[in-house]
N, C-alpha and C. Protein backbone atom coordinates (compact mmCIF):
# COMPACT_ATOMS: atom_id res chain seq x y z
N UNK A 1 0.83 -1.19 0.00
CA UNK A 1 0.00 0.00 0.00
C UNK A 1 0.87 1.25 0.00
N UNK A 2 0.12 2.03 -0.50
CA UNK A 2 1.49 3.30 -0.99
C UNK A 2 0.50 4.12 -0.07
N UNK A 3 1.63 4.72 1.07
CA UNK A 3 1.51 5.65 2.20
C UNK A 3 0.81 7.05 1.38
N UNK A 4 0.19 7.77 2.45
CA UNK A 4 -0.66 8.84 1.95
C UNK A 4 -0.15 10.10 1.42
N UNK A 5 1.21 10.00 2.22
CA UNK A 5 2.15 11.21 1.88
C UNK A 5 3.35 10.87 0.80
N UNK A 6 2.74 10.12 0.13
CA UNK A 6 3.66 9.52 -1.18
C UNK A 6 3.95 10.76 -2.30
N UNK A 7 2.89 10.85 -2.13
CA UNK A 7 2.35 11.89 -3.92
C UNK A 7 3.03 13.29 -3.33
N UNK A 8 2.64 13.73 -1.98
CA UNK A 8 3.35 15.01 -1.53
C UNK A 8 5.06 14.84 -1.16
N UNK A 9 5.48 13.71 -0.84
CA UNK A 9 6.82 13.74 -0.62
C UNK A 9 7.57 13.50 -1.81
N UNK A 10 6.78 12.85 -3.10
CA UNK A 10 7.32 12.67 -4.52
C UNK A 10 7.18 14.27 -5.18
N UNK A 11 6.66 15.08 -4.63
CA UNK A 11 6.50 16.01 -5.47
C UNK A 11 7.64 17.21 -4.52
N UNK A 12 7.48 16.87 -3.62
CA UNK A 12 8.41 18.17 -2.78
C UNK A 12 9.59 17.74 -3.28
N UNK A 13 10.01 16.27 -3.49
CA UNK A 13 11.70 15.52 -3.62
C UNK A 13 12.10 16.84 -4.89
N UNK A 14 11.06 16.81 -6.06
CA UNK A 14 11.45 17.53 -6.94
C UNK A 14 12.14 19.03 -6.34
N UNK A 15 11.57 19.67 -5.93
CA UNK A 15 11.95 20.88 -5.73
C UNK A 15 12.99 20.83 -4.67
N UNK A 16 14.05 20.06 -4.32
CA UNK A 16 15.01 20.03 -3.57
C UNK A 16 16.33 19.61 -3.52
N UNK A 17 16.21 20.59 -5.00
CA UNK A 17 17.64 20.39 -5.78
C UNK A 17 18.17 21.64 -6.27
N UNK A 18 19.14 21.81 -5.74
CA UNK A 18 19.48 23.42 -6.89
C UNK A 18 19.53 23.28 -8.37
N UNK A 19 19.54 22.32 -9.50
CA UNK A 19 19.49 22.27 -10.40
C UNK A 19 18.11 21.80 -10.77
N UNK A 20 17.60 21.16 -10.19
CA UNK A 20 15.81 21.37 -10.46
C UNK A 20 15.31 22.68 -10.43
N UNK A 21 15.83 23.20 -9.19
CA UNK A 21 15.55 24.57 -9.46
C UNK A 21 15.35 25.39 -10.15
N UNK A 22 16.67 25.21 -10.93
CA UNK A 22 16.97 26.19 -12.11
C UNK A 22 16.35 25.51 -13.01
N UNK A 23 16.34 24.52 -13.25
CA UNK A 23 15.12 24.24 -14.77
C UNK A 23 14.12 24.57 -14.14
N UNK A 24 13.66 24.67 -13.45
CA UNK A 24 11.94 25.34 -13.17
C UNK A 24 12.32 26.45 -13.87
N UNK A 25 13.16 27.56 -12.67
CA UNK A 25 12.86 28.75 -13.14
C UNK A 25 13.08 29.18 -14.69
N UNK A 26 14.12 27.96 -15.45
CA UNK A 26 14.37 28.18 -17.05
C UNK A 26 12.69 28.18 -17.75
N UNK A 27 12.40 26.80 -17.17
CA UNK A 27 10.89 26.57 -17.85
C UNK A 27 9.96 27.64 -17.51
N UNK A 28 9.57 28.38 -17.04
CA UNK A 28 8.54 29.75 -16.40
C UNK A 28 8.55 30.46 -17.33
N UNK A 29 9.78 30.64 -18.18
CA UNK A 29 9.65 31.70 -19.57
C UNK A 29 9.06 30.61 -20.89
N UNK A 30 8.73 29.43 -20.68
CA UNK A 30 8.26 28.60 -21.64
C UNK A 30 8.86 27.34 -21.88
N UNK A 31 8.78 26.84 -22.95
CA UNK A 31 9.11 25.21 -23.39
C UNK A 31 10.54 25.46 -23.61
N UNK A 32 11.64 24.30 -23.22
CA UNK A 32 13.28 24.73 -23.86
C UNK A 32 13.83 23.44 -24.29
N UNK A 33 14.29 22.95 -25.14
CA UNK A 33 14.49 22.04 -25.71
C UNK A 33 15.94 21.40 -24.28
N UNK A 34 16.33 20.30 -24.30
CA UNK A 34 16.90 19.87 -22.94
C UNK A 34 18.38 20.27 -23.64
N UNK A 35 18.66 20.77 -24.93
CA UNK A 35 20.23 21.31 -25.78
C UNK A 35 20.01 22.40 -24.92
N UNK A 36 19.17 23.59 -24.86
CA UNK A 36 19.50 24.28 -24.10
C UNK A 36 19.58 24.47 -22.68
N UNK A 37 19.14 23.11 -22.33
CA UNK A 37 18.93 23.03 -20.78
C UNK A 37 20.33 23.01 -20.37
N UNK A 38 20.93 21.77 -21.14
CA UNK A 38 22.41 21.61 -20.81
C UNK A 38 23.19 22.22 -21.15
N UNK A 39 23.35 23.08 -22.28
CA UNK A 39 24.06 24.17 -22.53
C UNK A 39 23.76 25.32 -21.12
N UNK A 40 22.71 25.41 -20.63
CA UNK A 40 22.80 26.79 -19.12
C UNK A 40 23.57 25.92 -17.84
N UNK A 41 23.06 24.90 -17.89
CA UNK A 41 23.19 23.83 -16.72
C UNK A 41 25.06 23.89 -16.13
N UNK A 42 25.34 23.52 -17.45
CA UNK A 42 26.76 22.88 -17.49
C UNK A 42 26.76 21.57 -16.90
N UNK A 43 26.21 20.42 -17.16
CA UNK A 43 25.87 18.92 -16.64
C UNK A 43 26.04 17.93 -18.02
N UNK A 44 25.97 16.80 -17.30
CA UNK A 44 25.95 15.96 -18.19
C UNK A 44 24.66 15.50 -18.51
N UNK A 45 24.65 14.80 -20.02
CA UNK A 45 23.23 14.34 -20.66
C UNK A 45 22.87 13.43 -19.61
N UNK A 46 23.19 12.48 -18.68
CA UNK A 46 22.62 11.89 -17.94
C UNK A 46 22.28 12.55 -16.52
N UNK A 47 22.73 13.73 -16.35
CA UNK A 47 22.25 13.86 -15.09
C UNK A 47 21.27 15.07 -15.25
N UNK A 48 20.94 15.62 -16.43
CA UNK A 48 19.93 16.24 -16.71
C UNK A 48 18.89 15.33 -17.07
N UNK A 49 19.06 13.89 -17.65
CA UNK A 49 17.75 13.17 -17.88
C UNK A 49 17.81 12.18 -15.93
N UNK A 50 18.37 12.52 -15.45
CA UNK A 50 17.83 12.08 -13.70
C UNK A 50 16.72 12.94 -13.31
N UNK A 51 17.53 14.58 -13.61
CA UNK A 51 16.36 15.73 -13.08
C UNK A 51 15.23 15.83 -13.68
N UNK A 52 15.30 15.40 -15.09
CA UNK A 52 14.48 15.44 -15.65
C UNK A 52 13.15 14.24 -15.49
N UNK A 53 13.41 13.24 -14.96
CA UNK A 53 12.59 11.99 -14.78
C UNK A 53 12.30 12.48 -13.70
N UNK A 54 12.95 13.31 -12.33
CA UNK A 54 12.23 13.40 -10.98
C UNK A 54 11.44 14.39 -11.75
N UNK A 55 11.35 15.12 -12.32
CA UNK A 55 10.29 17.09 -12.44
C UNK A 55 9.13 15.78 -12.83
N UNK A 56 9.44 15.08 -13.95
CA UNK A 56 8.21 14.36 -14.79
C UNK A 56 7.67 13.38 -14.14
N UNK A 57 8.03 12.44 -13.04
CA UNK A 57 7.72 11.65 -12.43
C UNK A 57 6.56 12.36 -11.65
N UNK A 58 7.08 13.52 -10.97
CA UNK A 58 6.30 14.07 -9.89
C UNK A 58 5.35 15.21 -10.38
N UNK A 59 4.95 15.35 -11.84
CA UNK A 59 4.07 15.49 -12.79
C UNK A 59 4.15 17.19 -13.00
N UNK A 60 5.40 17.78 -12.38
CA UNK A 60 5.28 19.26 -12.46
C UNK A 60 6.12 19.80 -13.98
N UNK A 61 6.44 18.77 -14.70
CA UNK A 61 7.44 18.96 -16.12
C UNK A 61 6.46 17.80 -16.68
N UNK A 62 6.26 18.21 -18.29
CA UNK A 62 5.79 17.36 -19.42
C UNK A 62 6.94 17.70 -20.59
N UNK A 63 7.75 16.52 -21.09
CA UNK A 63 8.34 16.16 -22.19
C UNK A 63 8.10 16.07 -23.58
N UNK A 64 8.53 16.52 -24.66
CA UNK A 64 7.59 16.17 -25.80
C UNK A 64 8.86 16.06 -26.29
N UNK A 65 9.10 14.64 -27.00
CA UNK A 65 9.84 14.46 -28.17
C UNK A 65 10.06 14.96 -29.48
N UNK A 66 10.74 15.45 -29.85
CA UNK A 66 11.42 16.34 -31.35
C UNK A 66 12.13 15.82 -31.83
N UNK A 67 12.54 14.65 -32.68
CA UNK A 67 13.94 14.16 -33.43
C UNK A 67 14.85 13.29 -32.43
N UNK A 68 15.98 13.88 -31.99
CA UNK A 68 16.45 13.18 -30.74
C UNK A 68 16.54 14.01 -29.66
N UNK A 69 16.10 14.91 -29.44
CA UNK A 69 16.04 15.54 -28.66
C UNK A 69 14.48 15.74 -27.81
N UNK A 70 14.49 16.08 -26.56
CA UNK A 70 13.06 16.22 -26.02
C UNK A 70 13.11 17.79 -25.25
N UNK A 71 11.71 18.25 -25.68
CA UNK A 71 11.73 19.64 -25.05
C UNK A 71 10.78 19.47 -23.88
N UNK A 72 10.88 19.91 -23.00
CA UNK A 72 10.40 20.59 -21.71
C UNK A 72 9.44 21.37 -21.50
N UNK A 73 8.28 21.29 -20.89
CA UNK A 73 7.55 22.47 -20.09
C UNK A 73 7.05 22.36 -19.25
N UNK A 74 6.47 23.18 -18.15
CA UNK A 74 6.05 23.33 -16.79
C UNK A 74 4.43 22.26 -17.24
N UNK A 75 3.83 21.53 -16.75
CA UNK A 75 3.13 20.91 -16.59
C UNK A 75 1.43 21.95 -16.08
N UNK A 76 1.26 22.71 -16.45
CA UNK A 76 0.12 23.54 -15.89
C UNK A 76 -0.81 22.63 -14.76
N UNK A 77 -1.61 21.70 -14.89
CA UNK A 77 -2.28 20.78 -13.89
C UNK A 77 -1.11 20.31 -12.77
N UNK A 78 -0.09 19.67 -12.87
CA UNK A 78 1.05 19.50 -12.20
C UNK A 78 1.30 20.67 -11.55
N UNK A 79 1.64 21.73 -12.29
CA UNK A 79 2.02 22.86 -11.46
C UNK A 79 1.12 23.45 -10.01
N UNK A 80 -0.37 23.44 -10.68
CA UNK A 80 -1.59 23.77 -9.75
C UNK A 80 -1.76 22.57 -8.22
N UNK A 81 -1.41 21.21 -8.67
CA UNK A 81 -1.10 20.27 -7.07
C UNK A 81 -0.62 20.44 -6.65
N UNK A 82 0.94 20.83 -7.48
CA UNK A 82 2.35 20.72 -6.38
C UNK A 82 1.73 22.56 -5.47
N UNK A 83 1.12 23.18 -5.64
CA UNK A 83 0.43 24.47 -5.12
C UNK A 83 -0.51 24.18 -4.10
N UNK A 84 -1.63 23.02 -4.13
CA UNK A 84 -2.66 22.52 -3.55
C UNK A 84 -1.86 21.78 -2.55
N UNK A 85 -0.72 20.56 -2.99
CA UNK A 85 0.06 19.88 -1.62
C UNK A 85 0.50 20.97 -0.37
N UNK A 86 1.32 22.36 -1.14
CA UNK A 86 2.45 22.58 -0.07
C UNK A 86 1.10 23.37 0.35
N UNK A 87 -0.26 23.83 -0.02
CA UNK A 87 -0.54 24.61 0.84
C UNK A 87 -1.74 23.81 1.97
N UNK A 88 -1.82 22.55 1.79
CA UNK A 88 -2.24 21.45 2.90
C UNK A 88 -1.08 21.55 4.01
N UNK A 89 0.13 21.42 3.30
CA UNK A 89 1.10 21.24 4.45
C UNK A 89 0.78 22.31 5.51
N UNK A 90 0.88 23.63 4.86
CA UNK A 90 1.26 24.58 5.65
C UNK A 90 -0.14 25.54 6.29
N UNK A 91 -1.51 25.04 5.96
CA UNK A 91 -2.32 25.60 6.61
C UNK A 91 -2.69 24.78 7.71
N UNK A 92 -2.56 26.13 8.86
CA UNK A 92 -3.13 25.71 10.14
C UNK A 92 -4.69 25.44 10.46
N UNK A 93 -4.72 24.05 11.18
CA UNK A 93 -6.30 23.40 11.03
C UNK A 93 -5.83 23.58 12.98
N UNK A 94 -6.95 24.27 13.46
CA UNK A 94 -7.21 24.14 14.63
C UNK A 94 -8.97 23.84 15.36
N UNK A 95 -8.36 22.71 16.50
CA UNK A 95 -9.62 22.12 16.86
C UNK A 95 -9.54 22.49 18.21
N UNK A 96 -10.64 22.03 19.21
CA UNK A 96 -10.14 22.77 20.66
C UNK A 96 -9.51 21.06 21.33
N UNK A 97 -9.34 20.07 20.92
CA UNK A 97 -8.36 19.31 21.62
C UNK A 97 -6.98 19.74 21.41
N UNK A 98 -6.96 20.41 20.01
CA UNK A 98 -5.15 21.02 20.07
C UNK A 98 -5.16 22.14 20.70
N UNK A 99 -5.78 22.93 21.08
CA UNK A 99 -5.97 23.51 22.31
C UNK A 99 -5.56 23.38 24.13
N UNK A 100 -6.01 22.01 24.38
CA UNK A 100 -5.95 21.52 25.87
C UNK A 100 -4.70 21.61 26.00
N UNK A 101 -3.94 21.30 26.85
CA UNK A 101 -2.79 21.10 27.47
C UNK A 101 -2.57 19.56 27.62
N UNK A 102 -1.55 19.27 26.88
CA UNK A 102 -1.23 17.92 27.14
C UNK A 102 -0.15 17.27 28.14
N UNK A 103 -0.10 18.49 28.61
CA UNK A 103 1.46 17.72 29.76
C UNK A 103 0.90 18.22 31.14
N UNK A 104 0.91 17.20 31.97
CA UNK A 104 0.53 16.92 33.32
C UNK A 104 1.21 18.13 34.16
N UNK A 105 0.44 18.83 34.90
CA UNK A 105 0.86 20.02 35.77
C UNK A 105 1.48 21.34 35.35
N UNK A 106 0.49 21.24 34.27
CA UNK A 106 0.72 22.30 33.31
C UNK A 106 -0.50 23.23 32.87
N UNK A 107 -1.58 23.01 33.75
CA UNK A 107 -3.03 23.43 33.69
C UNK A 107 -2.90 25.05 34.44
């Protein structure tokens, strides 16, 4: 059974790379063929197709094949979850049991 925080920890992995990074922010101005990815990068063809399988795995990059080469772009639906996950993470849900005091002599 695949744990609940699969899809959110597959999608944060992406963004926790300085060179993922920077292909995001390359991709934001549009589609870039991965010649120019690695030409900004300075990397090798295999370790741009690693980053490239985590962005696409975790559905925030879509690939489209051209000849031998594959171009890149931000995933629009992808983009809008990985937005919907981090902001589950980070909104505060308060109930009045997280309220009480849970440590003895502390009332």
């Amino acid at each position: 059974m695949v744990s609940a925080y699969w899809e959110t920890a597959r999608v944060f992995k992406a963004f926790c790379d300085e060179n993922r990074l920077q292909i995001l922010k390359m991709l934001r101005s549009g589609e870039k063929c991965a010649c120019k990815l690695l030409e900004e990068l300075q990397i090798s063809q295999s370790t741009l197709s690693h980053h490239m399988k985590i962005l696409c795995d975790a559905g925030i990059v879509q690939g489209r094949k051209e000849g031998k080469w594959v171009h890149y772009s931000l995933d629009p639906s992808g983009v809008e979850r990985a937005k919907e996950l981090l902001n589950e993470q980070v909104t505060l849900t308060v109930s009045h049991a997280q309220n009480e005091c849970c440590c003895p002599g502390d009332k």
